[in-house]
Protein backbone atom coordinates (compact mmCIF):
# COMPACT_ATOMS: atom_id res chain seq x y z
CA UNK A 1 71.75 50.40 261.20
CA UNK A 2 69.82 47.99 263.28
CA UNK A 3 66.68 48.58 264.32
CA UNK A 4 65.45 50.26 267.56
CA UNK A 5 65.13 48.60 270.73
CA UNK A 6 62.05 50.17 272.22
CA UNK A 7 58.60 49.52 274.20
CA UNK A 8 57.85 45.76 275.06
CA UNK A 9 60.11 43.60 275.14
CA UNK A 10 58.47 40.40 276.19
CA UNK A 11 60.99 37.32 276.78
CA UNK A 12 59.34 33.91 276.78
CA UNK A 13 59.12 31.19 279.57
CA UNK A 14 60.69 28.06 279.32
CA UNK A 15 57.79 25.51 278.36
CA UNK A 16 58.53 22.31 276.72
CA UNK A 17 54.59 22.63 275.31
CA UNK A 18 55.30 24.27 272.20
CA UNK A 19 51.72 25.19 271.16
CA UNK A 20 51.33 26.60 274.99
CA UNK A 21 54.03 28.88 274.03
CA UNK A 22 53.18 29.65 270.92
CA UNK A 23 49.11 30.71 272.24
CA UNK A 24 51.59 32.99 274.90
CA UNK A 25 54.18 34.64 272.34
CA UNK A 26 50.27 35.52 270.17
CA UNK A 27 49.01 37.03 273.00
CA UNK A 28 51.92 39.22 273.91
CA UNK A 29 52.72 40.44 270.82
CA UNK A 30 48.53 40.87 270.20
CA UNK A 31 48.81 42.92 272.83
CA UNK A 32 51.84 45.39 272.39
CA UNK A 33 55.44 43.74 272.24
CA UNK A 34 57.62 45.07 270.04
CA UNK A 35 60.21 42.43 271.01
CA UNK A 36 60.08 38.89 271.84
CA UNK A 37 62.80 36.80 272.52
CA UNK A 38 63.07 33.18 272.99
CA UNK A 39 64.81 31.99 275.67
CA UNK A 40 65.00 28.52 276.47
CA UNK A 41 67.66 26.70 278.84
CA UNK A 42 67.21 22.95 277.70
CA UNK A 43 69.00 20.48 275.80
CA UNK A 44 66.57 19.90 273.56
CA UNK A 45 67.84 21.23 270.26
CA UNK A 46 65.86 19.88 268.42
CA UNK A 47 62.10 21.46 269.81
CA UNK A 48 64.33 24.21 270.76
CA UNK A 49 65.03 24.88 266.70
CA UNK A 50 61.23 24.21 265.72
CA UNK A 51 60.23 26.24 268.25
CA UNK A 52 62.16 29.25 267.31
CA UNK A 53 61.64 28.89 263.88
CA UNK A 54 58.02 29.00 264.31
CA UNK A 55 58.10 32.34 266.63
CA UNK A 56 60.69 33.74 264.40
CA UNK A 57 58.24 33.46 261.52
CA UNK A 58 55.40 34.18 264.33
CA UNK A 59 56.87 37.84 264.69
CA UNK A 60 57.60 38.29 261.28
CA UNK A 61 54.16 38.04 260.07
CA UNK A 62 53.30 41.08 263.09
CA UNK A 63 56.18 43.26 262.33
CA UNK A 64 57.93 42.62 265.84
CA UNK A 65 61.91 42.07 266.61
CA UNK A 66 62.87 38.30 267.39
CA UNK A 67 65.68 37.96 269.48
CA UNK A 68 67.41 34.90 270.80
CA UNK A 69 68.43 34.05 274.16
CA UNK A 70 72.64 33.47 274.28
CA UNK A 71 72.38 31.17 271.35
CA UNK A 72 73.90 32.66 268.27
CA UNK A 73 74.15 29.47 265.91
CA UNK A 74 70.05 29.13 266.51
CA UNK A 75 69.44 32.93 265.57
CA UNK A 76 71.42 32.67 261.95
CA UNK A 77 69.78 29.18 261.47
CA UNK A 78 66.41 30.79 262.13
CA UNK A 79 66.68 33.80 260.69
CA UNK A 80 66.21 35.86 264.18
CA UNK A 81 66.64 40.06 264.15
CA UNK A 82 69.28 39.43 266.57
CA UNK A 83 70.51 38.00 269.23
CA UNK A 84 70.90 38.64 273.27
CA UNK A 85 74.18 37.84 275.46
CA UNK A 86 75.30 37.56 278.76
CA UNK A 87 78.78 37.97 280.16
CA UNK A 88 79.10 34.41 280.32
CA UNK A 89 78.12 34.11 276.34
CA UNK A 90 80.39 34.93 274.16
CA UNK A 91 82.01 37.79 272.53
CA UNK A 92 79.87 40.94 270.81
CA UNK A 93 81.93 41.21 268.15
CA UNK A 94 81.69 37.53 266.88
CA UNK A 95 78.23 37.38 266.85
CA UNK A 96 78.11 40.44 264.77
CA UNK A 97 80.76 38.61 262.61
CA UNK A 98 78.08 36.06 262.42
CA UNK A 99 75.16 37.78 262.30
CA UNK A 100 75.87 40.65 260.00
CA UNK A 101 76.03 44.53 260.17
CA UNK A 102 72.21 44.43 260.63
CA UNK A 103 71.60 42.36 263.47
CA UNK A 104 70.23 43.58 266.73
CA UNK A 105 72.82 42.45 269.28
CA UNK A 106 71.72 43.13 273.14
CA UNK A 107 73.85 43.05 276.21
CA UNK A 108 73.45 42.05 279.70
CA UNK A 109 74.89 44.92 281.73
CA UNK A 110 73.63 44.58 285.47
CA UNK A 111 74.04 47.24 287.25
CA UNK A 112 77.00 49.08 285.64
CA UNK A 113 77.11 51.78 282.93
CA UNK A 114 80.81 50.92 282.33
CA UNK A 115 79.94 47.59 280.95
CA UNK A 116 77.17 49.01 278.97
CA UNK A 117 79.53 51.82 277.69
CA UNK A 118 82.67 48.48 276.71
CA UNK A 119 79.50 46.82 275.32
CA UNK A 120 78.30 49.77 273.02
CA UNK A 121 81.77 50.01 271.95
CA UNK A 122 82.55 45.97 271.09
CA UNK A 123 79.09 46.52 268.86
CA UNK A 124 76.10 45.94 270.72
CA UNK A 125 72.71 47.54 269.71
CA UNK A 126 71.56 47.80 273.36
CA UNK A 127 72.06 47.66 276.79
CA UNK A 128 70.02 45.87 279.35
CA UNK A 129 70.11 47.21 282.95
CA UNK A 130 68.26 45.15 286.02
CA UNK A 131 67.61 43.30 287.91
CA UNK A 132 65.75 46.52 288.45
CA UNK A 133 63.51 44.64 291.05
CA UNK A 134 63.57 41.79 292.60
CA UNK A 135 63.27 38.75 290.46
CA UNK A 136 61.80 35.63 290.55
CA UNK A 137 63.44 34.24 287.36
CA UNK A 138 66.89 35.29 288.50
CA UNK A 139 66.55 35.91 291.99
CA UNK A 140 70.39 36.41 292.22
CA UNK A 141 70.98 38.77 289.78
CA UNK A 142 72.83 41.83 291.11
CA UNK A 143 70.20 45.49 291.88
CA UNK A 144 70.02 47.94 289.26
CA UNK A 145 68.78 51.04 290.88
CA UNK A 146 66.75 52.89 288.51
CA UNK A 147 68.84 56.19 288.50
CA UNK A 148 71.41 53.98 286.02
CA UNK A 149 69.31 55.03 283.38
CA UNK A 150 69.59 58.56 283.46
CA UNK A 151 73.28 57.94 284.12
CA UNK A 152 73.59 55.66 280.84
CA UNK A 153 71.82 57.85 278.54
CA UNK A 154 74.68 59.90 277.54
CA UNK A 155 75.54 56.53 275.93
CA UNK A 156 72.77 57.18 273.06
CA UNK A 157 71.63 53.77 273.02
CA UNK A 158 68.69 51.77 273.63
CA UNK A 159 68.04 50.94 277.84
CA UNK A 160 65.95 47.98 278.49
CA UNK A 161 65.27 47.04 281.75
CA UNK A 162 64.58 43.97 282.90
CA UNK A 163 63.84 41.89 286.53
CA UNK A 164 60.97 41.95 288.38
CA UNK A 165 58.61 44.26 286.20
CA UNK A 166 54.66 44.08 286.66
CA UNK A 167 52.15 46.03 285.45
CA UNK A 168 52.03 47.44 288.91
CA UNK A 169 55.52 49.21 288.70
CA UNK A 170 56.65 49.17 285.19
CA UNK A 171 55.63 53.02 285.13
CA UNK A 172 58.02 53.77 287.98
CA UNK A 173 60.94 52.16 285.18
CA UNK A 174 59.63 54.42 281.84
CA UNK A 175 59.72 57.59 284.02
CA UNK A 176 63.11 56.41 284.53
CA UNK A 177 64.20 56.29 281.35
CA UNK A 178 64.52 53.28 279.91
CA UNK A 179 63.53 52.70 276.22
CA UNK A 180 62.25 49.26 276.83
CA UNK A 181 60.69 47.10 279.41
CA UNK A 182 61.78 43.18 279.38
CA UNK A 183 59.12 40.89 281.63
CA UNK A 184 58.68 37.51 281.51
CA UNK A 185 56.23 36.24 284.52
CA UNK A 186 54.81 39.76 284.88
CA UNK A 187 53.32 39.27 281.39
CA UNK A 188 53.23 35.44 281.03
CA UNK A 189 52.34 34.48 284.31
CA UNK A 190 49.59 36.89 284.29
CA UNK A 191 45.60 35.34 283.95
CA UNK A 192 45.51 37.17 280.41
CA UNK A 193 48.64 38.11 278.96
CA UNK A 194 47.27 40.11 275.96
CA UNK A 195 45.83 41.91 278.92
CA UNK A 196 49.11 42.57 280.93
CA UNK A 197 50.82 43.17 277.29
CA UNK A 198 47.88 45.57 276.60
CA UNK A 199 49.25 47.55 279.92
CA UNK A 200 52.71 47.57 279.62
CA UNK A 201 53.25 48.66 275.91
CA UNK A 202 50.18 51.65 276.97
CA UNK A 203 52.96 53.16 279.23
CA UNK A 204 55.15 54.27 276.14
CA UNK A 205 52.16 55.66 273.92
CA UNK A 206 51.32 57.44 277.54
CA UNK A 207 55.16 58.80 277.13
C-alpha cells in the first residue's frame, strides 16, 4: 500500500531561484510538512529536473512524501513518492502503470465527492477537495464548502484540502475533517515559513 496522506502538505511556489526554493522547501519541512510537492508551470525542463531532483532527495533525507505537480515522466525520472493530477492531466490509472503499485497518486476533486469516489476507484491514493477558501493562486477554482469532508469520508481515503489556507483558519478545515492541509502562500509567503509550518502541522498533534 502507499503511504498515508496526512498533516502538512506544503506545495511549493513557482521560483526560477532554485536555492530560494530550496532555503523554502528546508524551512517547511523543518517545521512540520509531511508532504511537499513541487509544482512548477514553466518550460524550463531542464532547472525544472535539477530542481526536483534536489527536493526529491531534500525530503528523503527528512523522511517526508515528495509529490509532483501533473508531471508524471519527472516523478519516475526523479524518483518522487508519487505524483498529483488534475482533470486536465492525464489518466490515474496510467500513472500508476508508470509509477508502480507503491506510488502515492493524488487527485484534484473540487468540490464533488463523486469525482473523488471515480478517482478512488481508477486508483488514486487521495482526494483533494478546495478551493476551500478563496484563493489567490487559483482564484477561479470552483468553492469547496467544508461539509464535503464529512460527506467524503465514507470513501476511507485520505482528504486534503487545499485553497486559501492560513494559519488563521486552517483549524476551521481539521475540525472538518480533512486528513491534510495543502498551502502554498499561507506558508511560503509568510515572513518565516518554519514558523507558519510550525503552526499548521501543531493543529494535527492538537487532534
Amino acid at each position: 500500500m502507499p503511504p498515508r496522506v496526512e498533516g502538512l502538505y506544503a506545495i511549493t511556489p513557482q521560483c526560477d531561484d532554485s536555492e530560494r526554493l530550496l532555503e523554502l522547501a528546508a524551512a517547511a519541512l523543518d517545521g512540520g510538512a509531511r508532504v511537499l510537492q513541487y509544482r512548477d508551470k514553466s518550460a524550463d525542463a531542464a532547472r525544472r529536473l535539477w530542481q526536483a531532483d534536489l527536493l526529491a532527495a531534500m525530503c528523503r533525507s527528512r523522511g517526508a512524501l515528495f509529490i509532483v505537480n501533473d508531471d508524471v515522466e519527472l516523478a519516475k525520472r526523479v524518483g518522487a513518492d508519487g505524483v498529483h493530477l488534475g482533470r486536465d492531466d492525464g489518466g490515474i490509472a496510467a500513472a500508476r502503470a508508470a509509477l508502480g503499485p507503491e506510488a502515492v497518486i493524488g487527485a484534484s476533486c473540487y468540490d464533488s465527492a463523486a469525482r473523488a469516489r471515480a478517482a478512488l476507484a481508477d486508483g488514486a491514493s487521495y482526494v483533494a477537495f478546495g478551493a476551500v477558501f478563496p484563493s489567490g493562486t487559483k482564484p477561479g477554482a470552483p468553492a469547496a464548502p467544508l461539509s464535503l469532508f464529512a460527506e467524503a469520508a465514507p470513501l476511507g481515503a485520505p482528504m486534503v484540502a487545499i485553497g486559501g489556507i492560513t494559519p488563521a483558519n486552517a483549524a476551521q478545515v481539521v475540525a472538518a475533517g480533512a486528513d491534510a492541509i495543502a498551502v502554498i502562500g499561507g506558508l511560503f509567503d509568510a515572513d518565516d515559513a518554519a514558523a507558519a509550518a510550525r503552526t499548521l502541522s501543531g493543529l494535527f498533534r492538537a487532534r
